[in-house]
Protein backbone atom coordinates (compact mmCIF):
# COMPACT_ATOMS: atom_id res chain seq x y z
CA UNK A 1 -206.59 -63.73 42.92
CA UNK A 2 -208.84 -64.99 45.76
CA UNK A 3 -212.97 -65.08 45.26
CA UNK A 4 -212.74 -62.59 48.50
CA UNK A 5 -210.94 -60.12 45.90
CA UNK A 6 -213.10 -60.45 43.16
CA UNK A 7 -216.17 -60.05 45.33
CA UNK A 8 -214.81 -56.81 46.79
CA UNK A 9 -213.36 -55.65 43.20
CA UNK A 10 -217.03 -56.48 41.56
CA UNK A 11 -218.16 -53.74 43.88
CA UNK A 12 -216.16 -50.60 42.79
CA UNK A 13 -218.13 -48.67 40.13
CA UNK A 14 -215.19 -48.10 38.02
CA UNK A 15 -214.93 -52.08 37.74
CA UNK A 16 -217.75 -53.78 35.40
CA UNK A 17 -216.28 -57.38 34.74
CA UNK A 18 -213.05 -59.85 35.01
CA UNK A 19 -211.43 -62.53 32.21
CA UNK A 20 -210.07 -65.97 34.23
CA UNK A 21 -208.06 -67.60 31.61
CA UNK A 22 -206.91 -70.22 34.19
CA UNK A 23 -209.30 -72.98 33.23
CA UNK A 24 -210.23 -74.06 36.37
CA UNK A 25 -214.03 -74.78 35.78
CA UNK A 26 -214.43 -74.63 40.05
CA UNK A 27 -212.56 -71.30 40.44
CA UNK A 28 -214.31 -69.81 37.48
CA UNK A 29 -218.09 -70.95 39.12
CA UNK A 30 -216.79 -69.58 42.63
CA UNK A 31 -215.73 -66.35 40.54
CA UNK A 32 -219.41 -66.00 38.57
CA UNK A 33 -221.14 -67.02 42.20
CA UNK A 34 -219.35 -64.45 43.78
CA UNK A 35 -220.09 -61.17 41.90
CA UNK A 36 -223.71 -59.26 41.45
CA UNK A 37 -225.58 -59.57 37.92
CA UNK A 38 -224.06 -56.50 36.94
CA UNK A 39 -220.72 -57.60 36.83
CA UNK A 40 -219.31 -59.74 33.78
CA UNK A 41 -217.30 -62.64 34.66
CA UNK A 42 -215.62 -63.84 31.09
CA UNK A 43 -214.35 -67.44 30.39
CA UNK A 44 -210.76 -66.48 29.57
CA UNK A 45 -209.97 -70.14 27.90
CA UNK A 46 -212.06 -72.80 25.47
CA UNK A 47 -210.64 -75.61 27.77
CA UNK A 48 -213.64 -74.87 29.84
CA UNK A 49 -216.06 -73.30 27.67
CA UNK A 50 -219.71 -75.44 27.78
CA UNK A 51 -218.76 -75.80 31.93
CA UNK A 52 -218.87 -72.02 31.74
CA UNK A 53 -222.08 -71.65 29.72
CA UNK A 54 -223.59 -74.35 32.12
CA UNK A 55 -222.35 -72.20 35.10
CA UNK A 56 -224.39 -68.94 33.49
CA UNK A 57 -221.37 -67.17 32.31
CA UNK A 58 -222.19 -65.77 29.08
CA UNK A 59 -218.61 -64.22 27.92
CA UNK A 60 -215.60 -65.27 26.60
CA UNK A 61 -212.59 -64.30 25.01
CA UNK A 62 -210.99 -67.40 23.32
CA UNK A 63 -207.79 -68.00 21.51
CA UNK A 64 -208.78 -69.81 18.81
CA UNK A 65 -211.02 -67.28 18.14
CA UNK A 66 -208.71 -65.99 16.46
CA UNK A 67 -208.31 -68.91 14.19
CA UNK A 68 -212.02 -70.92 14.82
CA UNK A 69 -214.40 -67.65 14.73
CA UNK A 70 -216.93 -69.02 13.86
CA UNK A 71 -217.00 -72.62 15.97
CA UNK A 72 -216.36 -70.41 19.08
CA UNK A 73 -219.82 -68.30 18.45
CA UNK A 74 -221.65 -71.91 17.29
CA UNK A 75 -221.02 -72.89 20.70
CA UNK A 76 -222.70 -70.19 22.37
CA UNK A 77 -225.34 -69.81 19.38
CA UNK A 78 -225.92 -73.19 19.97
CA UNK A 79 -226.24 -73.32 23.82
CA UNK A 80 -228.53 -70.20 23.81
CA UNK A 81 -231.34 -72.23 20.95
CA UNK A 82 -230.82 -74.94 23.88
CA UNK A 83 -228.88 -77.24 21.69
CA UNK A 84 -226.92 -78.41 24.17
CA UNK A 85 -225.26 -81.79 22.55
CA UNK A 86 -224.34 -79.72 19.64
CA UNK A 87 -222.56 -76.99 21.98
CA UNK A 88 -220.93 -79.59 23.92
CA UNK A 89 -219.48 -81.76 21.11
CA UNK A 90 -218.60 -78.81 18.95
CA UNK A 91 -216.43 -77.11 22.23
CA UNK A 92 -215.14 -80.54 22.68
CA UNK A 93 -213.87 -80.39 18.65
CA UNK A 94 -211.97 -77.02 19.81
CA UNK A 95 -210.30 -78.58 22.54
CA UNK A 96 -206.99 -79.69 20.65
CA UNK A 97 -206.99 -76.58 18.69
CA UNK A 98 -207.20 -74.86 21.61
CA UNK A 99 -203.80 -76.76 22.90
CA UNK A 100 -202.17 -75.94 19.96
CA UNK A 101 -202.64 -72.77 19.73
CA UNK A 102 -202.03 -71.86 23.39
CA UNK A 103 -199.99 -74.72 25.12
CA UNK A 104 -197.94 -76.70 22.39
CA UNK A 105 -197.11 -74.43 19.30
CA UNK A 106 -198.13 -70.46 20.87
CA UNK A 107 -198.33 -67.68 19.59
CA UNK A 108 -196.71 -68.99 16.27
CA UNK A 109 -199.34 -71.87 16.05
CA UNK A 110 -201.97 -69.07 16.61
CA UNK A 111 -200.69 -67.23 13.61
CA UNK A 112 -200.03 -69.85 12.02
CA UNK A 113 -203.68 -71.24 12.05
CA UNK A 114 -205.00 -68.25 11.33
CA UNK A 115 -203.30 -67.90 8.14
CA UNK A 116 -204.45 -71.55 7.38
CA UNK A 117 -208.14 -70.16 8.28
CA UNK A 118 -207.70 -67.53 5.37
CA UNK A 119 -206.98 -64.71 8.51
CA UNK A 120 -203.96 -62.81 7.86
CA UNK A 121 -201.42 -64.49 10.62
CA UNK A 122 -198.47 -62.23 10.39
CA UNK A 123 -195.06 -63.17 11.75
CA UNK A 124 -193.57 -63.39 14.73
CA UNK A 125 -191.29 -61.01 16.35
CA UNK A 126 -188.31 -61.79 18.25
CA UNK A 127 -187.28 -63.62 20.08
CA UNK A 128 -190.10 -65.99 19.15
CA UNK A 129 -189.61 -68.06 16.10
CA UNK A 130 -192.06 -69.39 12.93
CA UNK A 131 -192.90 -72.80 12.82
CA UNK A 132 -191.04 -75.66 11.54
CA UNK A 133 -192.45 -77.33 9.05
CA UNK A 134 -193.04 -80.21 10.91
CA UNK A 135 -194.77 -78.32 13.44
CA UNK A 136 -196.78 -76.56 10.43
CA UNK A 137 -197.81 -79.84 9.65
CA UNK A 138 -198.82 -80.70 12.96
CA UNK A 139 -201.24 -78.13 12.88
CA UNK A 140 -202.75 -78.66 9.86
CA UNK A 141 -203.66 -82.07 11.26
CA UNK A 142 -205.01 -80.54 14.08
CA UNK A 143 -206.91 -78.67 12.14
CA UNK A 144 -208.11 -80.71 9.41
CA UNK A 145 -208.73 -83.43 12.55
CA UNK A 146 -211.08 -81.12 13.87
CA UNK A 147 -212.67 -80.73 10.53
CA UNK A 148 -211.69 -77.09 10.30
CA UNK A 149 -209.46 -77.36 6.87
């Protein structure tokens, strides 16, 4: 979607925000510069997380949030008490669990995680398929890597 869109779309009444999951830290800034303060631009993916608190973008709905709760609010926590070295290294520590979950293992490495969190992960539903248990061990690493586990 162009920055011409969302600037017209921030305008409608009915319309109060937008998620870009892209990761594109430049499209994402031309998105937040874009819009008036009462529209909510959120940071769709941890790839790009501090570059979004540092553009002024104040939202975000993560996918290992669903597995990392609590590290994806430390960033932001940490950002806001102006702890910015903290918030930077600790989004940099999601950054591989962030791959796994989205890119490499999906939506069963997501549930899969979050069961390893002490979440309850479910299953996966056709035609997706669990794990191996190599994989399973790959994100444990990951995890455990990322001092998580």
């Amino acid at each position: 979607i162009s920055v011409n869109a969302i600037r017209r779309l921030s305008r409608h009444p009915n319309i109060i925000g937008m998620k870009d999951s892209r990761g594109d830290a430049a499209q994402l800034k031309a998105f937040a510069s874009a819009v008036p303060k009462r529209f909510t631009v959120i940071v769709g993916s941890a790839s790009i997380l501090y570059n979004a608190w540092e553009m002024g973008v104040r939202a975000a709905i993560l996918a290992p949030a669903n597995c990392s709760p609590e590290e994806c609010i430390a960033v932001a926590r940490l950002f806001e008490e102006g702890a910015l070295a903290g918030a930077k290294a600790l989004a940099e520590n999601l950054l591989p669990v962030n791959k796994a979950v989205t890119d490499t293992f999906g939506i069963a490495g997501m549930k899969y995680a979050a069961t390893l969190m002490g979440y309850e992960g479910g299953f996966v539903r056709s035609p997706l398929r669990e794990l191996t248990r190599s994989e399973q061990k790959s994100v444990e690493k990951i995890l455990k890597t990322a001092g998580m586990l």
